[in-house]
N, C-alpha and C. Protein backbone atom coordinates (compact mmCIF):
# COMPACT_ATOMS: atom_id res chain seq x y z
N UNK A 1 168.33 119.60 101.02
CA UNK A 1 168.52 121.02 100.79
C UNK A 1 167.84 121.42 99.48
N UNK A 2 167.31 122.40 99.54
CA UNK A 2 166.03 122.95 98.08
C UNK A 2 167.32 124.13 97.49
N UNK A 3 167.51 123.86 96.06
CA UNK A 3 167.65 124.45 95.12
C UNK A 3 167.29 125.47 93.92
N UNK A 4 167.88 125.95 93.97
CA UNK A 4 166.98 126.90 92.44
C UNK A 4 168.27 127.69 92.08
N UNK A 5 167.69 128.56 91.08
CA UNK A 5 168.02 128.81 90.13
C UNK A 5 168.44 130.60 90.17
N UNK A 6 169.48 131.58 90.20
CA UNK A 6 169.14 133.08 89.80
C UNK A 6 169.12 133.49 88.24
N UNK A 7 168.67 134.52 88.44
CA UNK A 7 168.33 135.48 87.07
C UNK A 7 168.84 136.69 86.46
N UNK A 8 169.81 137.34 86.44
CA UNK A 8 170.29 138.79 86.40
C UNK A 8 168.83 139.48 85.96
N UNK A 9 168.82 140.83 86.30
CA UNK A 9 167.89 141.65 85.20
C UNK A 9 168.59 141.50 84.04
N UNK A 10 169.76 141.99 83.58
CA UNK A 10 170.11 142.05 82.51
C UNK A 10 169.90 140.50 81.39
N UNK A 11 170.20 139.60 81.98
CA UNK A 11 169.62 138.61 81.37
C UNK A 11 168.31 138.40 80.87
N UNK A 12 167.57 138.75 81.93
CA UNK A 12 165.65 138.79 81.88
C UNK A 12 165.43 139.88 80.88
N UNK A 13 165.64 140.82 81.09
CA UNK A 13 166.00 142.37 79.82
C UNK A 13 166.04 141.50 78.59
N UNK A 14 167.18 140.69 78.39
CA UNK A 14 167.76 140.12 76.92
C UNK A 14 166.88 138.84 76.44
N UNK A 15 166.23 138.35 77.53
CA UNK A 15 165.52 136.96 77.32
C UNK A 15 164.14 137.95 76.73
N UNK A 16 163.72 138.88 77.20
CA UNK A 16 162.58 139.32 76.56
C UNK A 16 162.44 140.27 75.54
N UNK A 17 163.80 141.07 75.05
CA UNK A 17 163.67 141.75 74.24
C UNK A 17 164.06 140.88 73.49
N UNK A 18 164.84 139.42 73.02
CA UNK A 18 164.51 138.02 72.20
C UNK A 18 163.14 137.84 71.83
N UNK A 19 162.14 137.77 72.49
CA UNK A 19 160.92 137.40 72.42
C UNK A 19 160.59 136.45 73.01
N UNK A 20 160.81 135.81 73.68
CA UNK A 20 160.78 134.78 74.38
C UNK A 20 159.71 135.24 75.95
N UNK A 21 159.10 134.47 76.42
CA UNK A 21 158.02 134.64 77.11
C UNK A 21 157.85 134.22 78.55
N UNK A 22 159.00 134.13 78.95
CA UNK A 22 159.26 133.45 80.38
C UNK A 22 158.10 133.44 81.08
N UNK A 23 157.96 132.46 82.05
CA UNK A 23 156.15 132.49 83.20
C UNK A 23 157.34 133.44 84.32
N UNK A 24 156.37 134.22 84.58
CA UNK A 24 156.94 135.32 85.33
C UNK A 24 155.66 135.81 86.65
N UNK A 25 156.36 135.97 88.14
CA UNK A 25 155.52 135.75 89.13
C UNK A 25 155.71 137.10 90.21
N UNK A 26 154.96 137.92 90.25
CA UNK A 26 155.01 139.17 90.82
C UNK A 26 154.77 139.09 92.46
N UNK A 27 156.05 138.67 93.50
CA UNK A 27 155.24 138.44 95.02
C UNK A 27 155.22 139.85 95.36
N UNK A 28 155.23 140.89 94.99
CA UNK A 28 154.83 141.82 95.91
C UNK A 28 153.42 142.26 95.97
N UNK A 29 153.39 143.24 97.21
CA UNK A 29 151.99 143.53 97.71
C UNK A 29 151.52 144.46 96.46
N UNK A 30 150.02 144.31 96.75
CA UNK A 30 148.94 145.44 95.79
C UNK A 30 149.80 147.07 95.69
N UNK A 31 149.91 147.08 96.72
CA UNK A 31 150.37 149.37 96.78
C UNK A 31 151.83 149.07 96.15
N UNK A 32 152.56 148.04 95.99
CA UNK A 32 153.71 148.11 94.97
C UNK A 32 153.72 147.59 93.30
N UNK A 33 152.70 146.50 93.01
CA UNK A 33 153.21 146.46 91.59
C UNK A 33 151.80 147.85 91.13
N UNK A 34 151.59 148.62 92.11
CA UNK A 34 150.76 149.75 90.97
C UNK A 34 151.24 150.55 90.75
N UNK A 35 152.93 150.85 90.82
CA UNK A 35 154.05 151.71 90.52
C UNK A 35 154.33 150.86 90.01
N UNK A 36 153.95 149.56 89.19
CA UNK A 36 154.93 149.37 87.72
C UNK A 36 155.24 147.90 88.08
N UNK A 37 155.02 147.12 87.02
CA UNK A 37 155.26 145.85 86.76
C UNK A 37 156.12 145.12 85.32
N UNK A 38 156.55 144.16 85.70
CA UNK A 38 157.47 143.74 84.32
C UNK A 38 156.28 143.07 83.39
N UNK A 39 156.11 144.08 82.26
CA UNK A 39 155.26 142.74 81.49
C UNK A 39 155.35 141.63 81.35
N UNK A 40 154.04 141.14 81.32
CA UNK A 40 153.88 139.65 81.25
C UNK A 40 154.03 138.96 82.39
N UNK A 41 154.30 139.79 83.75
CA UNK A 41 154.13 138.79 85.10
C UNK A 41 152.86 138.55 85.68
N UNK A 42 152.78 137.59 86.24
CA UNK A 42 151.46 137.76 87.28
C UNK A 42 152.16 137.89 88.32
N UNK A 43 150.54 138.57 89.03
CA UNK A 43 150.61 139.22 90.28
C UNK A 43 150.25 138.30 91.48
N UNK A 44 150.87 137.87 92.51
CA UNK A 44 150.53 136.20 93.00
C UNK A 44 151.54 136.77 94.63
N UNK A 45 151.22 137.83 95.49
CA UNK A 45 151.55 138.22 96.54
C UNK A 45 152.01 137.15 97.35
N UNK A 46 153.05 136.90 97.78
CA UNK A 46 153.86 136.08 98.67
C UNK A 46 153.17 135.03 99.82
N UNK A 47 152.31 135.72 100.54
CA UNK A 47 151.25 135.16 101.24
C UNK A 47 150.33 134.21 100.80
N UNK A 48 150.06 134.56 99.58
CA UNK A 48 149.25 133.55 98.88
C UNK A 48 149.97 133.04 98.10
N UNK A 49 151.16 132.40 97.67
CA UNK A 49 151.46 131.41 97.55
C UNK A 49 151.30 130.44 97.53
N UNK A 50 151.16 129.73 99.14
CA UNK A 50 150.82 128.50 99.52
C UNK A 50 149.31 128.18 99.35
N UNK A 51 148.86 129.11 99.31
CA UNK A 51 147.22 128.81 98.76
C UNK A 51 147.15 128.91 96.95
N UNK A 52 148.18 128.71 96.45
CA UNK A 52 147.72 128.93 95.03
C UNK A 52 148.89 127.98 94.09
N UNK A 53 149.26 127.25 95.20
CA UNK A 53 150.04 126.04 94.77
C UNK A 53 149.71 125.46 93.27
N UNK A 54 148.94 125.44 92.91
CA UNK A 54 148.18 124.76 91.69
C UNK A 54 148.18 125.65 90.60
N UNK A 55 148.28 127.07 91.08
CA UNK A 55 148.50 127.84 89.68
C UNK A 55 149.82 127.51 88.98
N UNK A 56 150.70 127.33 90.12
CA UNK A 56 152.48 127.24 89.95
C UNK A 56 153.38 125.62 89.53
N UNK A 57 153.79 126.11 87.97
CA UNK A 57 154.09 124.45 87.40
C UNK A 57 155.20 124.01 88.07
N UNK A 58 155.32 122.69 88.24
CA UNK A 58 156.26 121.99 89.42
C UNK A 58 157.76 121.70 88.08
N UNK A 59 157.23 121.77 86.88
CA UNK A 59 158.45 121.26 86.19
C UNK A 59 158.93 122.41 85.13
N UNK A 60 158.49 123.81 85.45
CA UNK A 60 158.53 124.72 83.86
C UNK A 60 159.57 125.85 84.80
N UNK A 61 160.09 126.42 84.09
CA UNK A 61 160.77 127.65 84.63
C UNK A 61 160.08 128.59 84.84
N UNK A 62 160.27 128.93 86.12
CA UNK A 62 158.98 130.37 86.62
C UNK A 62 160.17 131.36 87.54
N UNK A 63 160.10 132.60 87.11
CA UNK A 63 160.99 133.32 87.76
C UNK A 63 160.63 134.22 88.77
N UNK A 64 161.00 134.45 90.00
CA UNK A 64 160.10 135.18 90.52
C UNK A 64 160.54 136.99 91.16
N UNK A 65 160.01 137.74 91.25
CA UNK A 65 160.52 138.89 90.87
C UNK A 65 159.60 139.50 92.39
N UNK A 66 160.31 141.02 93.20
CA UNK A 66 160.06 141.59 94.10
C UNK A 66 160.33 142.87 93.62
N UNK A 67 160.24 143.39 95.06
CA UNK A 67 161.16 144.76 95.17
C UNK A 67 162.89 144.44 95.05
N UNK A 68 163.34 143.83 95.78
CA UNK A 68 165.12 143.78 95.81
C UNK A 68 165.52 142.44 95.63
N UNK A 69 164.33 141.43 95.93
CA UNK A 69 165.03 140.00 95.88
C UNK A 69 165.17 138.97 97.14
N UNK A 70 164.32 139.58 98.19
CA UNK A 70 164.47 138.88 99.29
C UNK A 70 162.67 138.15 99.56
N UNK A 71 162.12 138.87 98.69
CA UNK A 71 160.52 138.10 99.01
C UNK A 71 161.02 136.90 97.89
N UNK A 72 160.87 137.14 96.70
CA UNK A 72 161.18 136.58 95.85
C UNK A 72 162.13 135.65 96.24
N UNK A 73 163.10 135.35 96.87
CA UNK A 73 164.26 134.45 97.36
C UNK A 73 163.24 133.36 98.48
N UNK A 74 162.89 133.80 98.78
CA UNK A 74 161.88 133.14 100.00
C UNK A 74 160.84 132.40 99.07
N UNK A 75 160.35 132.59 98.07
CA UNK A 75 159.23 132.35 97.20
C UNK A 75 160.30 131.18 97.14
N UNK A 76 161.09 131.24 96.30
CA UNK A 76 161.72 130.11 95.84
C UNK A 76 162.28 129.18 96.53
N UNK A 77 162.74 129.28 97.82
CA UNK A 77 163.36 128.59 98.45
C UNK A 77 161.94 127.47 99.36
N UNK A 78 160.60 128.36 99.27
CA UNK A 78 159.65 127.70 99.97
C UNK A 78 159.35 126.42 98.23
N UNK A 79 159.24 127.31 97.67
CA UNK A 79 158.55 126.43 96.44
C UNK A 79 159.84 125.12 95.93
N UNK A 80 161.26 125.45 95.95
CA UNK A 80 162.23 124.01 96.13
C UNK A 80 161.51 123.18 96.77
N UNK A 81 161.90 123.85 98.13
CA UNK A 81 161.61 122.77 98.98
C UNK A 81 160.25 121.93 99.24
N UNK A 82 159.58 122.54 98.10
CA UNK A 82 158.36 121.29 97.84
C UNK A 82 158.33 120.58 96.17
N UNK A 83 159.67 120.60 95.67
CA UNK A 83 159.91 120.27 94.86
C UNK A 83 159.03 120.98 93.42
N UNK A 84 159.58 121.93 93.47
CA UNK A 84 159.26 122.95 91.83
C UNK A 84 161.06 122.85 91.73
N UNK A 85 160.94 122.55 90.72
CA UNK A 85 162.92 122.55 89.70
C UNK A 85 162.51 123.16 89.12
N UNK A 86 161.62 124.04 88.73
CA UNK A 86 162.24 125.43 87.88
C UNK A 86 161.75 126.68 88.00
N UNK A 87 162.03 126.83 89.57
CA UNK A 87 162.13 128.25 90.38
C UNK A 87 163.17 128.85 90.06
N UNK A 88 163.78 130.36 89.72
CA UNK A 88 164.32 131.04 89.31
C UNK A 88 164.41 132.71 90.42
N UNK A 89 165.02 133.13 91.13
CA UNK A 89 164.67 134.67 91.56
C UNK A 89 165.74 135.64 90.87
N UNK A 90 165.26 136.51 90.42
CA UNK A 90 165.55 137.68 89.69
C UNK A 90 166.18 138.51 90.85
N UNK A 91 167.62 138.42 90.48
CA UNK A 91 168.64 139.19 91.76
C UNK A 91 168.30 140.49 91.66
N UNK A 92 168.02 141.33 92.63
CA UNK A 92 168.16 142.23 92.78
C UNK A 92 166.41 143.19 92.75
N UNK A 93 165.83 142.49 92.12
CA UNK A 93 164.33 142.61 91.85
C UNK A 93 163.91 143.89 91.31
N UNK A 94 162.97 144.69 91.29
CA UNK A 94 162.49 145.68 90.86
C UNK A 94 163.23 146.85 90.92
N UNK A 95 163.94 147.31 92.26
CA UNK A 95 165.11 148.10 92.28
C UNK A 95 166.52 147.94 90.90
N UNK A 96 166.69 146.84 90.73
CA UNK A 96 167.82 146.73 89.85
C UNK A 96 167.46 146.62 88.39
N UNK A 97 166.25 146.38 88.46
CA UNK A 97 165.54 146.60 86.67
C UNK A 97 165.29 147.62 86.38
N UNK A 98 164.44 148.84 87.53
CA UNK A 98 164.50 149.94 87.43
C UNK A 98 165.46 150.47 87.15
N UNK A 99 167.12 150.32 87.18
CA UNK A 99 168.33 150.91 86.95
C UNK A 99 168.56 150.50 85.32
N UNK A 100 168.13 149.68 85.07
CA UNK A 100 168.51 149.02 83.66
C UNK A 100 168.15 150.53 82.95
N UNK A 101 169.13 150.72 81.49
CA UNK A 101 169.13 151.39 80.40
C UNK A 101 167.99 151.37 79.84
């Protein structure tokens, strides 16, 4: 069974207004992160994933971020199960950061 890790926004909010620099992974499509992206993510669309295996570190914490949390949940659960331990999905995804203060 593949494992990982969640993220609150509010946590991710506090981890970066710290300064701290998390590797941060944008699966949504082109016509959505051009209404707005979390700095400092890359942009690495869900589909291509599996073709870009090599960008993505098998041992570092990488969090991965959507619209609500269900591409992103899938990101991670594909990338466990080929052994990355430090997949992370950001509950609630772009919808629930957008709510943040």
């Amino acid at each position: 069974m593949s494992t990982y890790h969640t993220i609150s926004v509010e946590q991710l909010k506090a981890r970066l207004e710290a300064g701290e620099q998390p590797r941060m992974i944008d699966v949504r499509e082109d016509e959505e992160v051009a209404q707005g992206m979390i700095e400092g993510a890359l942009h690495l669309p869900l589909g291509q994933i599996p073709h870009q295996l090599a960008a993505i570190p098998k041992d570092e914490e990488v969090i991965f971020i959507c619209r609500s949390g269900y591409r992103s949940d899938q990101a991670c659960q594909y990338l466990s199960s080929l052994g990355h331990a430090g997949v992370a999905n950001l509950v609630g995804g772009m919808l629930a950061w957008n709510q943040l203060p």
